[in-house]
PDB file of N, CA and C in Angstrom:
ATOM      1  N   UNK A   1     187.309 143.646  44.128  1.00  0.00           N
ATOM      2  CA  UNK A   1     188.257 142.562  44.297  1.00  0.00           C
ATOM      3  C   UNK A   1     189.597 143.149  44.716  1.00  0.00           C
ATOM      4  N   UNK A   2     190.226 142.593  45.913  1.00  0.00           N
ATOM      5  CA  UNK A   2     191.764 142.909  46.390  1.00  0.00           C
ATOM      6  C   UNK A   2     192.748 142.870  45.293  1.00  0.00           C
ATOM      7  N   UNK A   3     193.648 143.459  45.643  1.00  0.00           N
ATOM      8  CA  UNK A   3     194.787 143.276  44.064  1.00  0.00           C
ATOM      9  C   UNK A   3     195.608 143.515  45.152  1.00  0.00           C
ATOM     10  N   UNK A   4     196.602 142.786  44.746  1.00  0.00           N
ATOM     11  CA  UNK A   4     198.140 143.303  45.797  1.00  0.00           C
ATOM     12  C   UNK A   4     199.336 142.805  44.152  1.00  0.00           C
ATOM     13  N   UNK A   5     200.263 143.970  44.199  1.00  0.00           N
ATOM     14  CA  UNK A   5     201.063 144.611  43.222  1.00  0.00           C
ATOM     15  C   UNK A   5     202.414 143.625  44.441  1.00  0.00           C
ATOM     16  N   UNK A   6     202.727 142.622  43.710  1.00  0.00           N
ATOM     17  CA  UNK A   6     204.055 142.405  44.011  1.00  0.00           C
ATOM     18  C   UNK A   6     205.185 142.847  44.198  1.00  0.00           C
ATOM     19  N   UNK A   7     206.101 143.440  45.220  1.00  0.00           N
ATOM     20  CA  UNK A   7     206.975 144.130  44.995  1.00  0.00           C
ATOM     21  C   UNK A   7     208.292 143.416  44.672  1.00  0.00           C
ATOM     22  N   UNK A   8     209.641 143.851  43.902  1.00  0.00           N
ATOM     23  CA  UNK A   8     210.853 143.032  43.796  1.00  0.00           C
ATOM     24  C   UNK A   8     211.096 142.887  44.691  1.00  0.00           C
ATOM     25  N   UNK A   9     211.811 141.893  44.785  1.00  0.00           N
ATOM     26  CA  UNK A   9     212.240 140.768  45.882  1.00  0.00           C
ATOM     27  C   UNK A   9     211.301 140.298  46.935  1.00  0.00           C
ATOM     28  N   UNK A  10     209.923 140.482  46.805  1.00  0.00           N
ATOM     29  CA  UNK A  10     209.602 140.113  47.416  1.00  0.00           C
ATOM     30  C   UNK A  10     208.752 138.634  47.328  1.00  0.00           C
ATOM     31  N   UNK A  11     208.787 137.558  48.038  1.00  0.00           N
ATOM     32  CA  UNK A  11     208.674 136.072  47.636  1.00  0.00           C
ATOM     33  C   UNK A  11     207.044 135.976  47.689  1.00  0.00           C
ATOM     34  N   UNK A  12     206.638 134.549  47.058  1.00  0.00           N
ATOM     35  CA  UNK A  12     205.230 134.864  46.816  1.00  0.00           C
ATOM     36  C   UNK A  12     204.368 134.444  47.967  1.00  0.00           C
ATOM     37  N   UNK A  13     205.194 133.983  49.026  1.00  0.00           N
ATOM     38  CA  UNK A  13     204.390 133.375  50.199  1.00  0.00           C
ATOM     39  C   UNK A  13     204.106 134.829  50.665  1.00  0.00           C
ATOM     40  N   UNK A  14     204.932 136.129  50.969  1.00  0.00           N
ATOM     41  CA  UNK A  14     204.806 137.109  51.866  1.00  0.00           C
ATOM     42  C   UNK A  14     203.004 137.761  50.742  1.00  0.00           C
ATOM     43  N   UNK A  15     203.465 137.881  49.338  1.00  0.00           N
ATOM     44  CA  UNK A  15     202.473 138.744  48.827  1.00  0.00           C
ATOM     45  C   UNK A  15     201.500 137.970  49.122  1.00  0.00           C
ATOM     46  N   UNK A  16     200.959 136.589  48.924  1.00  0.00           N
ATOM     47  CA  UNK A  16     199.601 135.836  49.248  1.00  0.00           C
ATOM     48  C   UNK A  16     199.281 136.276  50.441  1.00  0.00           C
ATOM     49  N   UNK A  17     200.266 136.223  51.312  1.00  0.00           N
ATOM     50  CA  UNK A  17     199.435 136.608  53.039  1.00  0.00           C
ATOM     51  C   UNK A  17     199.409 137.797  52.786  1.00  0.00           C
ATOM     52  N   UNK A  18     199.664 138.993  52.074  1.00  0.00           N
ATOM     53  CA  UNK A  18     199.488 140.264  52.176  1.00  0.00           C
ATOM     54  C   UNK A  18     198.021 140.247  51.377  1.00  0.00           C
ATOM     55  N   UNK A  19     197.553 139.288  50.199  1.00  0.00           N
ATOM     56  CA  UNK A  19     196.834 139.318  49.900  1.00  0.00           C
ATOM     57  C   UNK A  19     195.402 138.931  50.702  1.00  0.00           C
ATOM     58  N   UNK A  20     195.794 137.369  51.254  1.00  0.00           N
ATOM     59  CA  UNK A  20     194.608 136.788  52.421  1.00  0.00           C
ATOM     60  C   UNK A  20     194.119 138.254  53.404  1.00  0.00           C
ATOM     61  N   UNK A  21     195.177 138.482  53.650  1.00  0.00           N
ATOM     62  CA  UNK A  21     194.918 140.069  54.455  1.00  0.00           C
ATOM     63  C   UNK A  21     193.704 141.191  54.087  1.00  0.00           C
ATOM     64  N   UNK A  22     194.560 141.379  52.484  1.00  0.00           N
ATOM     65  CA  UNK A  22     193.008 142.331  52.295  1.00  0.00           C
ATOM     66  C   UNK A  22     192.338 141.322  52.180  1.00  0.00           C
ATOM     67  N   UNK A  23     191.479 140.614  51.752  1.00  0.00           N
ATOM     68  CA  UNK A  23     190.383 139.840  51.979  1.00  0.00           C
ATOM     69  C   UNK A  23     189.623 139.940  53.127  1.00  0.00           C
ATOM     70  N   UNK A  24     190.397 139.443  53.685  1.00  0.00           N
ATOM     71  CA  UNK A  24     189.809 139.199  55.344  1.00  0.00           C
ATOM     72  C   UNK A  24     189.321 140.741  55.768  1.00  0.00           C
ATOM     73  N   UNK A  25     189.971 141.603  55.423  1.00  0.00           N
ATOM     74  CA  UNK A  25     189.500 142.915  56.228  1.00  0.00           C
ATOM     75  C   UNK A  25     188.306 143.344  55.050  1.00  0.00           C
ATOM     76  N   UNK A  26     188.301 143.297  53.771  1.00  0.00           N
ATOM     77  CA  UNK A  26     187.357 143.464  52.972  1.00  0.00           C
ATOM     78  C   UNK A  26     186.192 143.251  53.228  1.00  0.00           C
ATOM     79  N   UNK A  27     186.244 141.718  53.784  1.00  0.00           N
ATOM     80  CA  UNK A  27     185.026 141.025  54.399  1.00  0.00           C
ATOM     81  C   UNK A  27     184.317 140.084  52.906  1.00  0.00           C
ATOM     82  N   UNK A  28     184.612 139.619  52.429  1.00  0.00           N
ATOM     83  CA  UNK A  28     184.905 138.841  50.722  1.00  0.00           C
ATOM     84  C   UNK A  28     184.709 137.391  51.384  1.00  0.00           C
ATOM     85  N   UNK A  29     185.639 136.494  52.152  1.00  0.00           N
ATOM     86  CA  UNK A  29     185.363 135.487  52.884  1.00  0.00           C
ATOM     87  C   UNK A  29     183.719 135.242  53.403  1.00  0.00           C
ATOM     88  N   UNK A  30     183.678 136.439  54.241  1.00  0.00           N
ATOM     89  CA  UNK A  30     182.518 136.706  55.252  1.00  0.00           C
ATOM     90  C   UNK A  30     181.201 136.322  54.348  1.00  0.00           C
ATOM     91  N   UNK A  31     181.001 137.077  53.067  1.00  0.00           N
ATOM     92  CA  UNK A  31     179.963 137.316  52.267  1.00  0.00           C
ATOM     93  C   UNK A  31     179.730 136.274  51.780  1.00  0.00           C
ATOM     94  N   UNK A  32     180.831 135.624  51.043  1.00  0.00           N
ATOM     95  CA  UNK A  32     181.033 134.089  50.288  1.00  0.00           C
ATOM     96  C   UNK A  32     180.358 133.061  51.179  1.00  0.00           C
ATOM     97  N   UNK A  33     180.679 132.976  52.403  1.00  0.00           N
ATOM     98  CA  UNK A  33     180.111 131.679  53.173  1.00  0.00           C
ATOM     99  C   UNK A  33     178.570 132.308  53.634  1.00  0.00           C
ATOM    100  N   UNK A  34     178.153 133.330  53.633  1.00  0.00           N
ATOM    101  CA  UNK A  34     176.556 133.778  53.719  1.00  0.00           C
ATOM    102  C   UNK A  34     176.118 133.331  52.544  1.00  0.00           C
ATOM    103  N   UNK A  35     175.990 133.912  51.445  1.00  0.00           N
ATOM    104  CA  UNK A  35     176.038 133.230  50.083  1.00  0.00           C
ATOM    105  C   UNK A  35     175.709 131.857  49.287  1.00  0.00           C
ATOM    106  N   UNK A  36     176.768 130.926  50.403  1.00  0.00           N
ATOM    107  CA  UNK A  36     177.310 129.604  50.062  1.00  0.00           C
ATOM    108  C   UNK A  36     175.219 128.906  49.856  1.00  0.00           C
ATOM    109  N   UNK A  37     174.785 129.217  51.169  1.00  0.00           N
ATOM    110  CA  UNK A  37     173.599 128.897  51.433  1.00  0.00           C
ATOM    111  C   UNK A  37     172.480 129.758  51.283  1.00  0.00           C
ATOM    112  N   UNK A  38     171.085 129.567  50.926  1.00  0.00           N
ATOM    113  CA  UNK A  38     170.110 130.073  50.899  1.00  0.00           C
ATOM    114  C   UNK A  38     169.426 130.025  52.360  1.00  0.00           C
ATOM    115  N   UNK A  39     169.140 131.425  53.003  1.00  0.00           N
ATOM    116  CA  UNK A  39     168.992 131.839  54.417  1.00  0.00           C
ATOM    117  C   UNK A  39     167.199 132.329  54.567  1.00  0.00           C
ATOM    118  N   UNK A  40     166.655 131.812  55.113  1.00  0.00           N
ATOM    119  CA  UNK A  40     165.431 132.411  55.302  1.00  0.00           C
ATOM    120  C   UNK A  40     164.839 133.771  55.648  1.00  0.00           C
ATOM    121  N   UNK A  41     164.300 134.306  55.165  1.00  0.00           N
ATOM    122  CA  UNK A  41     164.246 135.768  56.131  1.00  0.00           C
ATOM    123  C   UNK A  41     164.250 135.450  57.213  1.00  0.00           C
ATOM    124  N   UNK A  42     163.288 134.378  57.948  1.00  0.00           N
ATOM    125  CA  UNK A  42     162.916 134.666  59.177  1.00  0.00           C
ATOM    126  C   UNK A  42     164.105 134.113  60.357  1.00  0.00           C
ATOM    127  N   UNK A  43     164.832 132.871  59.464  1.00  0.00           N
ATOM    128  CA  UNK A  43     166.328 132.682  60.546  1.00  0.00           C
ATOM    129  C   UNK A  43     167.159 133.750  59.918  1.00  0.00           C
ATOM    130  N   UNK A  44     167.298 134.625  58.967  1.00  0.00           N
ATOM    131  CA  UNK A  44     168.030 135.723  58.987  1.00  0.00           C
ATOM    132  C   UNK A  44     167.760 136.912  59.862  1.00  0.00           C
ATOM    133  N   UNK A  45     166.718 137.025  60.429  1.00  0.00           N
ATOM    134  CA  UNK A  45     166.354 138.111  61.117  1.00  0.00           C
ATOM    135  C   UNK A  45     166.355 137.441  62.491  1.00  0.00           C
ATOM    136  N   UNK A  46     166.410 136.227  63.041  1.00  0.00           N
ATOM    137  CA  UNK A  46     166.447 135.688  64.383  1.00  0.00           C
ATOM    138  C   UNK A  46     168.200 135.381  64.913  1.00  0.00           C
ATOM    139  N   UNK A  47     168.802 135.436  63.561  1.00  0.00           N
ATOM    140  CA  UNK A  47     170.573 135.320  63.875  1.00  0.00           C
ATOM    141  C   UNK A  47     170.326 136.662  64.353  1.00  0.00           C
ATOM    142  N   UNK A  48     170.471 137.670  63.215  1.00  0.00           N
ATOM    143  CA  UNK A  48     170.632 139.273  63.391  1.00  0.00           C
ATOM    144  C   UNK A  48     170.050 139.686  64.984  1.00  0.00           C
ATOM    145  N   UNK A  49     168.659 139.588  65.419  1.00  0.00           N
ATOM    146  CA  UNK A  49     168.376 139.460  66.678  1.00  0.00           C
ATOM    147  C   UNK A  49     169.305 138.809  67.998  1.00  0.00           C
ATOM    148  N   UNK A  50     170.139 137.821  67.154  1.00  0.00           N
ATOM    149  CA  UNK A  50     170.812 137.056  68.529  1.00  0.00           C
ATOM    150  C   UNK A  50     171.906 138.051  68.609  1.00  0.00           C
ATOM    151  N   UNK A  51     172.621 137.980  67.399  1.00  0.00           N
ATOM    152  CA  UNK A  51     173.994 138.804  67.224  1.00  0.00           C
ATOM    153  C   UNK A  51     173.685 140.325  68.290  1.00  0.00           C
ATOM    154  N   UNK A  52     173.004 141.045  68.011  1.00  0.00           N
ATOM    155  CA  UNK A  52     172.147 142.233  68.311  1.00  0.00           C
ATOM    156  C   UNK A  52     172.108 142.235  69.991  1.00  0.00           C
ATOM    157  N   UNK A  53     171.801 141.039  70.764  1.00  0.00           N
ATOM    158  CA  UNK A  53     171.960 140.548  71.890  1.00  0.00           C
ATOM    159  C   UNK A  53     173.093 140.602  72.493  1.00  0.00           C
ATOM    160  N   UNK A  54     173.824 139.977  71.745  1.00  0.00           N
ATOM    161  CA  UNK A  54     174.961 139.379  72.582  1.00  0.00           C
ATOM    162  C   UNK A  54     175.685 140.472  72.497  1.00  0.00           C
ATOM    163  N   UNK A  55     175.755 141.633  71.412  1.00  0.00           N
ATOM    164  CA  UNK A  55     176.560 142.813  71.558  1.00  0.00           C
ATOM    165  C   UNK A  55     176.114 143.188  72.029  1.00  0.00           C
ATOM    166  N   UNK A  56     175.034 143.764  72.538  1.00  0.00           N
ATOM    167  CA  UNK A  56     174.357 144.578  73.849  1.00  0.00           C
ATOM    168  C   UNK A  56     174.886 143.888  75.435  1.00  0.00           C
ATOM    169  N   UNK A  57     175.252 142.647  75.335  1.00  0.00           N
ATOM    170  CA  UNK A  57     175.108 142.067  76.701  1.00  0.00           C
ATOM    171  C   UNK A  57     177.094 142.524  76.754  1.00  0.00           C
ATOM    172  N   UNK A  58     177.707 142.593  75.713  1.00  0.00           N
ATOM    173  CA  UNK A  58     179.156 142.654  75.740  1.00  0.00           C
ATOM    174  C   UNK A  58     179.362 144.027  76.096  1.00  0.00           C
ATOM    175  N   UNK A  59     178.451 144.859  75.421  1.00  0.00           N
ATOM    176  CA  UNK A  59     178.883 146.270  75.707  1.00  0.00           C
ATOM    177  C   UNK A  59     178.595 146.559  77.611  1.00  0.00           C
ATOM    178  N   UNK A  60     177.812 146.211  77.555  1.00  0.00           N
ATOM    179  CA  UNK A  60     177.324 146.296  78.918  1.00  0.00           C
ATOM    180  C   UNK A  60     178.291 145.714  79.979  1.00  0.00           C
ATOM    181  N   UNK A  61     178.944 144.189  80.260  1.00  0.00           N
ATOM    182  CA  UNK A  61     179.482 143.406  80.554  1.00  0.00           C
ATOM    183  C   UNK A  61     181.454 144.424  80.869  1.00  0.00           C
ATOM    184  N   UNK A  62     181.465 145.018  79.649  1.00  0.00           N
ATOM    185  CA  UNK A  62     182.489 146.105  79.393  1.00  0.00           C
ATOM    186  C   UNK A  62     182.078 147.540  80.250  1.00  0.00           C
ATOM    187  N   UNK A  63     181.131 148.460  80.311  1.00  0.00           N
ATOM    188  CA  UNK A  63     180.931 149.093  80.948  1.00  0.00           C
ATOM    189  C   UNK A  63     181.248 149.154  82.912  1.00  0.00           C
ATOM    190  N   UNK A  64     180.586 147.532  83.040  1.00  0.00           N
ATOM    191  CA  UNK A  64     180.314 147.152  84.207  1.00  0.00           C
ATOM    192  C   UNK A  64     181.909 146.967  84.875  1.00  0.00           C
ATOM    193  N   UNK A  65     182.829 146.280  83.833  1.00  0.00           N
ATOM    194  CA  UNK A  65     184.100 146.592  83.819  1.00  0.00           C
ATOM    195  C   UNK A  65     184.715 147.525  84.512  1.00  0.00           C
ATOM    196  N   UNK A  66     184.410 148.493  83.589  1.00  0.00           N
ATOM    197  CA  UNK A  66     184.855 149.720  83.509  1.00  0.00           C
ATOM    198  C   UNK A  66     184.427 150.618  84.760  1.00  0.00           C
ATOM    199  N   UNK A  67     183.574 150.327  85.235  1.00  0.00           N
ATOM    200  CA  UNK A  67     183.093 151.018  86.393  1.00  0.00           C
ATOM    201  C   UNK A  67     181.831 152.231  85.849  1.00  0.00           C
ATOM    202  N   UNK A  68     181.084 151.939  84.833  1.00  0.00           N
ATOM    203  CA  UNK A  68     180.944 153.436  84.220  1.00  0.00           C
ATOM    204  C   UNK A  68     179.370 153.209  84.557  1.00  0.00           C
ATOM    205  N   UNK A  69     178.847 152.119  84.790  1.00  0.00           N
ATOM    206  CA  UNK A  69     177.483 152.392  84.980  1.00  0.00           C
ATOM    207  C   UNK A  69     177.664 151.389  86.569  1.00  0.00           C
TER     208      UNK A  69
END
């Protein structure tokens, strides 16, 4: 769990967004809404497959960019 140590003077809107912060990079959000629902293996392994895709088609898409292939 994130902990953020308040510093003096500093107001509580800045520490919450310093807090939302670690969260978000923790990946705590991310897990919670996987979680929220019960996932099938088999649409868990057909997301993972898509995801798996579409970063292959990005990396590539970037290369092609790039001039490198």
């Amino acid at each position: 769990m994130p902990a953020v140590q308040v510093r003096e003077e500093e107001s509580f809107e800045n520490a919450l967004r310093r807090f939302k912060r670690k969260c978000e990079k923790s990946g705590i959000l991310t897990e919670l809404k996987k979680r929220q629902y019960f996932e099938k293996p088999s649409v868990k392994r057909k997301r993972r497959l898509l995801q798996a895709r579409k970063k292959e088609i990005r990396r590539m898409a970037e290369e092609r960019r790039l001039g490198l292939r």
